[in-house]
Protein backbone atom coordinates (compact mmCIF):
# COMPACT_ATOMS: atom_id res chain seq x y z
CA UNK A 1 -84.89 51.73 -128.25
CA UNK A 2 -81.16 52.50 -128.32
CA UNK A 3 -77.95 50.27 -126.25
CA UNK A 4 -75.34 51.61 -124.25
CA UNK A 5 -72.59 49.75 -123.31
CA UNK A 6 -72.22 49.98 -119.16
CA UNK A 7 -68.91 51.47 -118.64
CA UNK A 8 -66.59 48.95 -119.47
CA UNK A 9 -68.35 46.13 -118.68
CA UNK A 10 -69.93 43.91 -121.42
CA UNK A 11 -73.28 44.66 -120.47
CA UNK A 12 -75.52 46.98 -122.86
CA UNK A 13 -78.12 48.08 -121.56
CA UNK A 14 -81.31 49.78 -123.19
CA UNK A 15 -81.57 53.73 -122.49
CA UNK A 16 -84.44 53.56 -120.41
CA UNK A 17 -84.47 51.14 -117.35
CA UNK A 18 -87.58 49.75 -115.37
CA UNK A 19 -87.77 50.20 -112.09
CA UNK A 20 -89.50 48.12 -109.78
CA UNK A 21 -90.07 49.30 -106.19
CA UNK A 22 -93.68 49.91 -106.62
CA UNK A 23 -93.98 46.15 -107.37
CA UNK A 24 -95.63 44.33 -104.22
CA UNK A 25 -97.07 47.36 -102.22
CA UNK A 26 -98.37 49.94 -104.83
CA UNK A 27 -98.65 47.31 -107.74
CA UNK A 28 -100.09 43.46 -107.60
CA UNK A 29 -97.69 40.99 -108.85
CA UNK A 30 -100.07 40.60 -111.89
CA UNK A 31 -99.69 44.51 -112.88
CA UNK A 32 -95.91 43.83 -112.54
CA UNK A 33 -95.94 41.16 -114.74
CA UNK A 34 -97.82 43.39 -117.35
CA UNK A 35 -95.35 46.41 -116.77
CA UNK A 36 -92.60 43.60 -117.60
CA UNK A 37 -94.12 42.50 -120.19
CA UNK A 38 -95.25 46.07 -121.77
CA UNK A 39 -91.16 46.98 -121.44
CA UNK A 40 -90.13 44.38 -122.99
CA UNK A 41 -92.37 44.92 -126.06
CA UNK A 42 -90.54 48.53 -126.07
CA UNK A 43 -87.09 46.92 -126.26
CA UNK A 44 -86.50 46.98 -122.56
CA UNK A 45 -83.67 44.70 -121.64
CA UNK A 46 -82.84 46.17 -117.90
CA UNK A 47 -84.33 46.06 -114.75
CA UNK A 48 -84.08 47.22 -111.15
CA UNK A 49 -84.65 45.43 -108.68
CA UNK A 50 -83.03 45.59 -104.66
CA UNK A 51 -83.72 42.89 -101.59
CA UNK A 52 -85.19 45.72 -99.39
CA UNK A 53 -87.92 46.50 -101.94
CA UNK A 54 -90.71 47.69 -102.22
CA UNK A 55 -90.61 51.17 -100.69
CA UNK A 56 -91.40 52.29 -98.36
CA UNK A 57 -89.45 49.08 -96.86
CA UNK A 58 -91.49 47.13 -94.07
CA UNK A 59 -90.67 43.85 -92.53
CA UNK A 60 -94.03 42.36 -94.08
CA UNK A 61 -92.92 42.95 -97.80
CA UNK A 62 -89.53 42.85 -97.37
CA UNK A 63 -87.99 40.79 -100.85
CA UNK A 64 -91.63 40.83 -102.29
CA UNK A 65 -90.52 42.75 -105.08
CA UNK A 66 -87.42 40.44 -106.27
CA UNK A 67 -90.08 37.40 -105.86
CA UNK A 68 -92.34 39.12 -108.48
CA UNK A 69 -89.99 39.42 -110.74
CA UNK A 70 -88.94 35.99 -110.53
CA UNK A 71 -92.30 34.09 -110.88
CA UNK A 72 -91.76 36.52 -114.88
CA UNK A 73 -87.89 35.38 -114.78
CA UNK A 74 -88.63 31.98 -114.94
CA UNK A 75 -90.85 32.13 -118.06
CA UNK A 76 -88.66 34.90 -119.78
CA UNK A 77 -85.41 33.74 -121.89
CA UNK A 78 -82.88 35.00 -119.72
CA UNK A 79 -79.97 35.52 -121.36
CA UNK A 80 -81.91 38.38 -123.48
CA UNK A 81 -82.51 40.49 -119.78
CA UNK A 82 -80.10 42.34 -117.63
CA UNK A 83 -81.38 42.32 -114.18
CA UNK A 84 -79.75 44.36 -111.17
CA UNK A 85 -80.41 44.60 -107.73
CA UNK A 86 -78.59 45.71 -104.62
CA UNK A 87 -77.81 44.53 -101.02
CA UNK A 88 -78.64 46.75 -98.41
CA UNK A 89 -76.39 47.87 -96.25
CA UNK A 90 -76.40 49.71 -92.25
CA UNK A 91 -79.15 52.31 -91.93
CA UNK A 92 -81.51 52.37 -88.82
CA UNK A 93 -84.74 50.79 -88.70
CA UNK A 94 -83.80 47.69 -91.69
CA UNK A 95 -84.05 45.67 -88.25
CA UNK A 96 -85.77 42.85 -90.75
CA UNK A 97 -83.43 42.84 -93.62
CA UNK A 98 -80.96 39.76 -93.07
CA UNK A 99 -82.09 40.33 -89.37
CA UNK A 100 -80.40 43.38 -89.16
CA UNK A 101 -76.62 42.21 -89.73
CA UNK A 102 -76.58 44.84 -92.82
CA UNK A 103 -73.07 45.50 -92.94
CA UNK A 104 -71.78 44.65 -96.21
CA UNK A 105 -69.42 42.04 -95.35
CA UNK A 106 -68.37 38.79 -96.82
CA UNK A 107 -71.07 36.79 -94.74
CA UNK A 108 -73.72 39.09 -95.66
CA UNK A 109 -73.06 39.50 -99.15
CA UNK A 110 -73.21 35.76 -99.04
CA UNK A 111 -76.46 35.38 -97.67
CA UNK A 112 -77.67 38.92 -99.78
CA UNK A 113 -76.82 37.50 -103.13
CA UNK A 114 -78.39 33.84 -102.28
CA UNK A 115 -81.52 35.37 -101.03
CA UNK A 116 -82.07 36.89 -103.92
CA UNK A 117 -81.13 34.47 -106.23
CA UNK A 118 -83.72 32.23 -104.61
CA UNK A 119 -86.70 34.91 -104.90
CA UNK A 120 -85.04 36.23 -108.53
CA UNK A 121 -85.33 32.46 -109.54
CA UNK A 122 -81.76 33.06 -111.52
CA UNK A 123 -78.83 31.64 -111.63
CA UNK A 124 -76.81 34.86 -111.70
CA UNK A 125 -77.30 38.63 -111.36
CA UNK A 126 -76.11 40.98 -113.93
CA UNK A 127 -75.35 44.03 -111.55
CA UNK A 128 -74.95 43.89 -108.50
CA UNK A 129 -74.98 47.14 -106.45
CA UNK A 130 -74.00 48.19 -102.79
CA UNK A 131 -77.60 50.58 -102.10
CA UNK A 132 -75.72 52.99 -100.10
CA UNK A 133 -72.27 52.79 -98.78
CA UNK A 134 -71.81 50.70 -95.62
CA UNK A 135 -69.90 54.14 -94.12
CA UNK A 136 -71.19 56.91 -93.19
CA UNK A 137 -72.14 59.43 -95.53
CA UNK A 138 -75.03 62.04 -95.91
CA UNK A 139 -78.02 60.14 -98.19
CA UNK A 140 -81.71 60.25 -99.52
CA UNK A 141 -82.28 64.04 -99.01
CA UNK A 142 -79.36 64.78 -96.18
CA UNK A 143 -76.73 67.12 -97.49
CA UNK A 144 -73.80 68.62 -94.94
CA UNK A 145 -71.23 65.61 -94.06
CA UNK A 146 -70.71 65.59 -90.51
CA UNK A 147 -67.93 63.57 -88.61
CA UNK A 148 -69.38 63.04 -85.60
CA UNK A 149 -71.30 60.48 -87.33
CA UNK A 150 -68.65 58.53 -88.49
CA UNK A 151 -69.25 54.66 -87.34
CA UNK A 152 -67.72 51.33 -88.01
CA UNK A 153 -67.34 50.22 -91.08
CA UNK A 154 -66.09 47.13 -93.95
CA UNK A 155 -63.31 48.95 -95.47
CA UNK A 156 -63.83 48.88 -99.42
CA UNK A 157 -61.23 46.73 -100.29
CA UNK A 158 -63.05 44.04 -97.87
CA UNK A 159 -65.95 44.18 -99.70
CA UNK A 160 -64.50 44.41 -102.68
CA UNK A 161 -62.43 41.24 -102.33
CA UNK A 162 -65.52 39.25 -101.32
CA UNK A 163 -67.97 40.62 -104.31
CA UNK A 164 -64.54 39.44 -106.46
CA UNK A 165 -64.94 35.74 -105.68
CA UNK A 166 -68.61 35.89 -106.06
CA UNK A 167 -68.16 37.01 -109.80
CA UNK A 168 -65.56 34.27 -110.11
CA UNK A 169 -68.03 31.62 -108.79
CA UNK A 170 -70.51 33.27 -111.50
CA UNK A 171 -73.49 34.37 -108.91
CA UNK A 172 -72.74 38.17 -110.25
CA UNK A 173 -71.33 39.38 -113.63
CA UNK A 174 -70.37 43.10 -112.12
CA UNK A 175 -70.42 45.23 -109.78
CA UNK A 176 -72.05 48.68 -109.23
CA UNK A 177 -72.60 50.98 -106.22
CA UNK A 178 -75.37 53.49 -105.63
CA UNK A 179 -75.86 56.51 -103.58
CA UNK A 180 -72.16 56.87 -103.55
CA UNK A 181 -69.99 59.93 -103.31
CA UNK A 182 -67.21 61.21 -105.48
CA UNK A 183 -64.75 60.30 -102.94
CA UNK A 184 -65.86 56.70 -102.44
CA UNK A 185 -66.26 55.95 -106.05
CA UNK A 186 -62.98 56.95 -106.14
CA UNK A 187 -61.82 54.75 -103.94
CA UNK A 188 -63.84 52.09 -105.25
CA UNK A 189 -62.10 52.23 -108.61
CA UNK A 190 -58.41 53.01 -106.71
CA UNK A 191 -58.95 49.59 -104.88
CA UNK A 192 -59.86 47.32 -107.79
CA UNK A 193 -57.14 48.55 -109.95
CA UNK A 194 -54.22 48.13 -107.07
CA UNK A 195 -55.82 44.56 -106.79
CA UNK A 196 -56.49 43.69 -110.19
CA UNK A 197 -60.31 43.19 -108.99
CA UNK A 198 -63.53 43.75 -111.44
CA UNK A 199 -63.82 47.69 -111.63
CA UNK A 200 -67.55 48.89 -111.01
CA UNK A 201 -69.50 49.48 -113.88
CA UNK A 202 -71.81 52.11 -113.06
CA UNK A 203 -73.12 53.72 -110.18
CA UNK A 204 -76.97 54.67 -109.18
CA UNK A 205 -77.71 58.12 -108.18
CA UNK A 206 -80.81 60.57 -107.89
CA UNK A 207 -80.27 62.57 -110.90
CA UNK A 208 -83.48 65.03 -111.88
CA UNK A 209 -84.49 68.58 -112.76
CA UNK A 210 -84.67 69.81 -109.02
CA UNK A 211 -81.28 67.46 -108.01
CA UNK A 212 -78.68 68.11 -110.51
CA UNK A 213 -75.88 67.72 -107.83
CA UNK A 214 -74.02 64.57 -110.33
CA UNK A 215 -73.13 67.21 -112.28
CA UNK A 216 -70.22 69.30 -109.90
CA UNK A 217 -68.61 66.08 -109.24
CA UNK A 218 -69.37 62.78 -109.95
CA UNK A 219 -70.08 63.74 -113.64
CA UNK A 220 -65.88 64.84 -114.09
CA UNK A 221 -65.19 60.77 -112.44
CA UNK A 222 -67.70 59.58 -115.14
CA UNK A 223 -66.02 61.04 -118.04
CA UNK A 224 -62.34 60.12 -116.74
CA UNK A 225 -63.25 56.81 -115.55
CA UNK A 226 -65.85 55.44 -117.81
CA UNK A 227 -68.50 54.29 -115.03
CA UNK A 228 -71.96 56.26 -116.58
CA UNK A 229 -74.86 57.38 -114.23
CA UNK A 230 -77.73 54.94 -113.64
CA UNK A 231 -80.30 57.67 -113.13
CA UNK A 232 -83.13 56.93 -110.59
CA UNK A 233 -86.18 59.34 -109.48
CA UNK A 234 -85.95 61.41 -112.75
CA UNK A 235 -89.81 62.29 -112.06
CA UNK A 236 -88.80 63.03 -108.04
CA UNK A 237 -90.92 61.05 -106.48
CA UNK A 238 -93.88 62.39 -109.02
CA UNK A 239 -93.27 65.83 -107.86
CA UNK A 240 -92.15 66.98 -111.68
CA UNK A 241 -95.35 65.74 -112.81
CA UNK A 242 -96.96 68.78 -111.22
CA UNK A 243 -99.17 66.58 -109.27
CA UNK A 244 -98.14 67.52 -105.97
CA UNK A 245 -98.75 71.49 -106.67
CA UNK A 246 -100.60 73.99 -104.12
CA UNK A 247 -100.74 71.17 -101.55
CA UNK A 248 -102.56 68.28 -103.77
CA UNK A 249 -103.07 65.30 -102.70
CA UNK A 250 -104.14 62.60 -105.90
CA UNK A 251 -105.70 59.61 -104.92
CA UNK A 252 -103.53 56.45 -104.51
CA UNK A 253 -100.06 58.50 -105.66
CA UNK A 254 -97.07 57.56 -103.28
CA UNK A 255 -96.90 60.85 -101.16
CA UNK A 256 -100.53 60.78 -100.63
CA UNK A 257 -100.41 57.10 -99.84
CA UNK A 258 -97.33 57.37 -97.39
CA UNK A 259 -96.88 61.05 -96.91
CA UNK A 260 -93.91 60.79 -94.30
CA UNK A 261 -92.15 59.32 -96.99
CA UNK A 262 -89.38 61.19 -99.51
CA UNK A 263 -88.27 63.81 -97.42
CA UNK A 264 -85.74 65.48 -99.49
CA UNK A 265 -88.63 66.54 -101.34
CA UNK A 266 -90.24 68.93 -98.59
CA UNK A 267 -87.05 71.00 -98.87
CA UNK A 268 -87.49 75.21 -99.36
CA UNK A 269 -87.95 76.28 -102.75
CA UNK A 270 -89.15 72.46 -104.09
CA UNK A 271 -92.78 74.29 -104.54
CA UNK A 272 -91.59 76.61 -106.63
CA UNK A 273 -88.62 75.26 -108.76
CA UNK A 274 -91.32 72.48 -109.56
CA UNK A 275 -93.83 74.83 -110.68
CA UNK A 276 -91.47 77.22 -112.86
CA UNK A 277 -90.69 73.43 -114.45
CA UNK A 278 -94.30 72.15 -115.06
CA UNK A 279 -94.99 76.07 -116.16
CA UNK A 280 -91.84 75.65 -118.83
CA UNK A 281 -92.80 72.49 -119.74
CA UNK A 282 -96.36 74.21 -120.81
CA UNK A 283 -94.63 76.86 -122.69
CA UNK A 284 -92.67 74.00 -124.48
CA UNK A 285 -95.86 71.89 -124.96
CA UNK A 286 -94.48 69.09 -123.52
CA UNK A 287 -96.43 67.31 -120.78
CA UNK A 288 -94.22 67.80 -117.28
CA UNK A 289 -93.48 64.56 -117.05
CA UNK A 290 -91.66 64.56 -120.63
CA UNK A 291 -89.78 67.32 -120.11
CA UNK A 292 -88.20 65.69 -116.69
CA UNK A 293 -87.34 62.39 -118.07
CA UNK A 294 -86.09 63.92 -121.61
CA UNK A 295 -83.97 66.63 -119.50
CA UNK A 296 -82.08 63.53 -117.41
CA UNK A 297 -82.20 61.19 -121.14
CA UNK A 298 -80.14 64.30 -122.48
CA UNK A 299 -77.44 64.16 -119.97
CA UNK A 300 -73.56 62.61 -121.43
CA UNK A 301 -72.94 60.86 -118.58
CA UNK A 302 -76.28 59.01 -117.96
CA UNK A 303 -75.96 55.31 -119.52
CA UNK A 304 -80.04 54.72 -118.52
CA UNK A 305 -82.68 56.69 -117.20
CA UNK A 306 -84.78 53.86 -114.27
CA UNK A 307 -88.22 54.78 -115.03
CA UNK A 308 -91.30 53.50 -113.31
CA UNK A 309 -95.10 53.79 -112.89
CA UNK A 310 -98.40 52.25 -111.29
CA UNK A 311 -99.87 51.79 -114.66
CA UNK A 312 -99.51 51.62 -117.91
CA UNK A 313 -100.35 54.40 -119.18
CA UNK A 314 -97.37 56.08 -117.38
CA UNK A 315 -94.71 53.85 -118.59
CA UNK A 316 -95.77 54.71 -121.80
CA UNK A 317 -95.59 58.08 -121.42
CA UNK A 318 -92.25 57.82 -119.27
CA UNK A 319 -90.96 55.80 -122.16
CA UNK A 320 -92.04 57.77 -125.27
CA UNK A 321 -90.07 60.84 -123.54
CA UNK A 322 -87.02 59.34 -124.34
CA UNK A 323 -87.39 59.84 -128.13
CA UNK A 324 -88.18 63.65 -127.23
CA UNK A 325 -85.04 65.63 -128.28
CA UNK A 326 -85.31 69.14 -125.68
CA UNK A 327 -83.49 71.73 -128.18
CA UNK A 328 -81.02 74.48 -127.26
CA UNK A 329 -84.08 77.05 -126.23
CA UNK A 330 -85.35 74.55 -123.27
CA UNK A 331 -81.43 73.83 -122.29
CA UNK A 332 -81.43 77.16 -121.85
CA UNK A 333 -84.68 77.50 -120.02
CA UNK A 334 -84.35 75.15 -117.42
CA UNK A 335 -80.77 76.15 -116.54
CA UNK A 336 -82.77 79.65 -115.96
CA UNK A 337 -85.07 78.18 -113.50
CA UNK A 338 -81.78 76.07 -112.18
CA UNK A 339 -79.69 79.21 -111.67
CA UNK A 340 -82.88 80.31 -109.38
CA UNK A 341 -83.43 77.27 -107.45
CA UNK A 342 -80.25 75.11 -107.91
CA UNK A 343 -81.18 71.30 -106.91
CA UNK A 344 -83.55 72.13 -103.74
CA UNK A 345 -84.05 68.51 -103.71
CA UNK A 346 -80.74 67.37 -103.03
């Protein structure tokens, strides 16, 4: 397992992160516990966690995923682990999150980072990460900004000011946002520096074969700014496995189990793209799933891939990819199928 330093924090982090949002709906606490446990064997440090997993969110599991990894926490030497999470912030329907005050203000973040603190059973998170951004802005599968959706909203410096004294009083060591947007990671790193608060340290975006959107954007404020990609869904929802082709349904696989769920992934052209991938990844005699999590592994600007599975078996395989080196003939292969369906899943 290789290290990479997170931006220019004083974190580093293994390649390959563990995810966790299956933990507590599609996996038993004792499963999650032998993912951990499996990682960590593999020369995992890093995992990802968030207060409104597991997915898909429901008031009845709500923080059930934070509490399984604590009951491991507590028996793990911590120092040697880098644990994030994230606080949720407005989006209809969280109505049981914090009771539904979601904005990310300083008396939320307060009760966001002690919640999970308690369930984490830590005395400090590693990386802390705004989910979404408390504004506005297109997410999870919607594309075309529109302004007549505009709403109220903790102006970044606000919320940066607040996270500030909650690394001073040692509950967080940094800061990282997710779902963000060139713009507001740029205003992110504008407002720390004009304050002479803790710059983010990364930021966690959908980054795959059938979403390469990072890449006009947010890849050029990586490079100049030093804050890497945390890459999540580098399988898309499963979909690059090939599993989901010509209407399949496997039993007990996410989509199958909650098919209203991952949207962005019932876009025109996912069929295909997916199967020209799984078709190359034949040719290439790589298993689909490899060639996904290898493609995103390859990528400058991605610090760790978040990886995840409901068994074993697939973290191994999910793992092993990232010692698969994808030469200039696949490169050159997938941006083929790219240049014929660019990131339908964005």
């Amino acid at each position: 397992m290789r290290y990479n330093r997170l931006g220019s924090s004083d974190l580093r982090v293994s390649e390959i992160c563990l995810g966790s949002m299956t933990w507590g709906e599609q996996n038993t606490e004792a499963e999650a516990h032998q993912q951990l446990d499996y990682a960590m064997s593999r020369g995992i440090n890093f995992i990802d966690a968030a207060e409104m997993y597991p997915v898909p969110p429901r008031a009845e599991t709500q923080g059930r995923t934070e509490a399984i990894l604590g009951t491991w926490l507590k028996q793990q030497q911590r120092d040697k682990l880098i644990v994030a999470t994230k606080i949720a912030a407005p989006r209809p329907g969280l109505t049981w999150v914090r009771g539904g005050s979601l904005a990310v203000d300083r008396k939320s973040i307060s009760v966001a980072i002690d919640s999970s603190l308690k369930r984490l059973q830590t005395d400090y998170i590693d990386l802390y990460q705004v989910h979404w951004p408390d504004r506005y802005v297109p997410v999870f599968g919607q594309t075309l900004y529109d302004p007549e959706q505009e709403r109220a909203t903790v102006p970044i410096e606000e919320q940066l000011a607040a996270f500030t004294d909650f690394v001073k009083a040692g509950k967080i060591r940094h800061l990282g946002v997710s779902n963000e947007t060139p713009w507001g990671l740029c205003q992110w790193l504008r407002r720390a520096e004009q304050a002479g608060q803790p710059k983010v340290a990364s930021i966690q975006n959908a980054y795959n074969l059938i979403n390469r959107t990072f890449e006009l954007g947010l890849s050029e404020v990586t490079r100049r700014e030093s804050v890497p990609l945390l890459a999540y869904s580098p399988l898309a929802f499963g979909h690059l496995t090939g599993k989901y082709l010509d209407g399949a349904k496997p039993q007990g696989a996410r989509l199958t189990r909650f098919p209203s769920f991952g949207p962005r992934y019932a876009k025109v052209n996912v069929p295909e793209a997916v199967a020209a991938y799984v078709g190359l990844a034949k040719t290439l005699k790589l298993a689909p799933a490899t060639l996904a999590v290898a493609f995103v592994h390859s990528k400058w600007f991605v610090a760790a891939t978040i990886i995840g599975g409901t068994s074993i078996d697939q973290l191994k395989q999910n793992i092993d990819a990232a010692d698969v080196t994808l030469d200039a003939r696949a490169h050159t292969a997938i941006d083929e199928i790219h240049h014929r369906y660019p990131s339908p899943a964005a």
